[in-house]
Protein backbone atom coordinates (compact mmCIF):
# COMPACT_ATOMS: atom_id res chain seq x y z
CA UNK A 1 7.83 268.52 -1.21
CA UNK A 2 8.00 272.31 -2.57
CA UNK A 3 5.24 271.17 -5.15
CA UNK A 4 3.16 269.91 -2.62
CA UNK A 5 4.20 273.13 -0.39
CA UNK A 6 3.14 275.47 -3.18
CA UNK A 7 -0.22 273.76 -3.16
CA UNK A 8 -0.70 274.04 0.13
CA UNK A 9 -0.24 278.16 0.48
CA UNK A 10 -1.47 278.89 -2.93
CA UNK A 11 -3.93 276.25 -3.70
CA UNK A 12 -5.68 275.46 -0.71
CA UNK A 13 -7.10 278.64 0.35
CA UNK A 14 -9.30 278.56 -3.45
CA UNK A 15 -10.48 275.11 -2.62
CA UNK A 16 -14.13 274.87 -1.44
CA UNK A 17 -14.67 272.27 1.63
CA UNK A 18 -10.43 271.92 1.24
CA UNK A 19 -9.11 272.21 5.02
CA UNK A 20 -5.41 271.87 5.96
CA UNK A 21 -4.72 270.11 9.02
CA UNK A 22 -0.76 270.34 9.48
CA UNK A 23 0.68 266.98 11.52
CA UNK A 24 4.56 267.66 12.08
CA UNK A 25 6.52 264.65 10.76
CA UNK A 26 3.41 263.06 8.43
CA UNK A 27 3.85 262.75 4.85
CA UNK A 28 1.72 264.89 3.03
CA UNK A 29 -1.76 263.16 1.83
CA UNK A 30 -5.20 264.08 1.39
CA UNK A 31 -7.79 262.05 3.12
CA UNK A 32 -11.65 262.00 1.84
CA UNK A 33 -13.91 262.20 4.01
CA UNK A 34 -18.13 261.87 3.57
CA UNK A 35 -20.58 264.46 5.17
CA UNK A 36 -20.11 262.10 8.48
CA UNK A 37 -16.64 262.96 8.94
CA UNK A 38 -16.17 258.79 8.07
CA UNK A 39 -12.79 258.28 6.31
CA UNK A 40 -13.48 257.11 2.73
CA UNK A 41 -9.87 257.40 1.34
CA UNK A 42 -6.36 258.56 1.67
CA UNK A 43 -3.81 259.55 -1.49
CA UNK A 44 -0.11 260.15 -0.83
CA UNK A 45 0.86 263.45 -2.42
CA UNK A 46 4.22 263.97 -1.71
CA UNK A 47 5.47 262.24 -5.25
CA UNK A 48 2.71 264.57 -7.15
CA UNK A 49 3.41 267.80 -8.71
CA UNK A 50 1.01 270.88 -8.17
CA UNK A 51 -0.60 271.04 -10.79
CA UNK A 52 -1.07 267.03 -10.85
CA UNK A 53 -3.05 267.68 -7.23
CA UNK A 54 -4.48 270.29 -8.52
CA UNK A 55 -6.00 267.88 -11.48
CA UNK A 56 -7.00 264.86 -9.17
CA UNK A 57 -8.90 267.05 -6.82
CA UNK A 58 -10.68 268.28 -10.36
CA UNK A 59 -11.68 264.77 -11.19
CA UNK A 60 -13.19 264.37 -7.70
CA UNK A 61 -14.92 267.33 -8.04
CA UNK A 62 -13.79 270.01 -5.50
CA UNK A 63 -14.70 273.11 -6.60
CA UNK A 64 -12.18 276.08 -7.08
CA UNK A 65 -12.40 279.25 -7.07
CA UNK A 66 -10.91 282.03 -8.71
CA UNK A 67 -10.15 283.89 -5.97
CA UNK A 68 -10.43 283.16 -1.98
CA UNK A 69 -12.84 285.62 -1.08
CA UNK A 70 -15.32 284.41 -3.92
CA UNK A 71 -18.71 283.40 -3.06
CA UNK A 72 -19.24 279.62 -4.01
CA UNK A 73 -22.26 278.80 -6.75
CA UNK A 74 -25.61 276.98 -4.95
CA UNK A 75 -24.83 274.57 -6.77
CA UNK A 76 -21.15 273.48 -5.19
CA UNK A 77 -21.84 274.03 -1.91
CA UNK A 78 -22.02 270.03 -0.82
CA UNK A 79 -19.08 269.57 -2.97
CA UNK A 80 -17.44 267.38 -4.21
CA UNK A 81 -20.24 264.81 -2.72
CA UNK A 82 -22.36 264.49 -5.65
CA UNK A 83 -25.59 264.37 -3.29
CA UNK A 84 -26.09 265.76 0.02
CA UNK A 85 -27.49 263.00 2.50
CA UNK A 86 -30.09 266.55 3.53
CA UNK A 87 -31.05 267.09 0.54
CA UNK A 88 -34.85 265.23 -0.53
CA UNK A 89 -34.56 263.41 2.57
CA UNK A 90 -38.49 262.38 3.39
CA UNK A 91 -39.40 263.52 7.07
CA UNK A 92 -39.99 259.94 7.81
CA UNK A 93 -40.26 256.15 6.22
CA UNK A 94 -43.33 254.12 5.70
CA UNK A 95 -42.85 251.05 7.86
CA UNK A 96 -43.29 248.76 5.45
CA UNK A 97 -40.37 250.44 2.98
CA UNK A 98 -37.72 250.63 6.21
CA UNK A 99 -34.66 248.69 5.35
CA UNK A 100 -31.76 247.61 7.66
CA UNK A 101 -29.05 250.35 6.40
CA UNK A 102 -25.24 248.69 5.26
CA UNK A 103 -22.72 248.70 7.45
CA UNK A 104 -20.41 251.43 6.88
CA UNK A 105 -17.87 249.53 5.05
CA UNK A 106 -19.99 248.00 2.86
CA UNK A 107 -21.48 251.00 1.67
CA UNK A 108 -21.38 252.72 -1.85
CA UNK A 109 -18.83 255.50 -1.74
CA UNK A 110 -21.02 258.11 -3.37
CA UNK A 111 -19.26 261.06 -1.91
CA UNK A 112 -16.25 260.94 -4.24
């Protein structure tokens, strides 16, 4: 757990859209959530070193900064969804293009 603790004071704080919730007695794991607060994932941490967290949120594209203070590019600021469900988004639908939308759980995860 002093890995995982590490992360947490020194890690967290650089992580753009990163938010610590403490729950007293919970193993430590990170849960994904899309731009709908819906739950897409969750990955135990406690058996993964710092810099091993620090490398999976990498991969699923959380941006970092070098410092906490540091302004965050344009170009991160939906991150780590790849696409922002605003962004493009027509002001309405032809009629004849509307489609039923998926059921939550069948949808694509696109915001990993």
């Amino acid at each position: 757990f002093l890995q995982v603790k590490a992360f947490v004071v020194d890690d967290i704080p650089l992580y753009h859209n990163l938010v610590m919730k403490h729950i007293a007695g919970a193993d430590p794991e990170l849960v994904l959530l899309n731009h709908y607060h819906e739950e897409l994932d969750r990955i135990a941490l406690s058996d993964m070193t710092r810099s091993e967290i620090n490398e999976l949120l990498g991969k699923l594209g959380f941006y970092k900064k070098a410092q906490a203070q540091e302004e965050v590019p344009e170009e991160f600021r939906f991150s780590p969804a790849k696409d922002s469900p605003f962004k493009d988004k027509p002001q309405h639908k032809p009629a004849a293009e509307s489609k039923p939308s998926e059921p939550a759980s069948e949808a694509q995860r696109t915001d990993l």
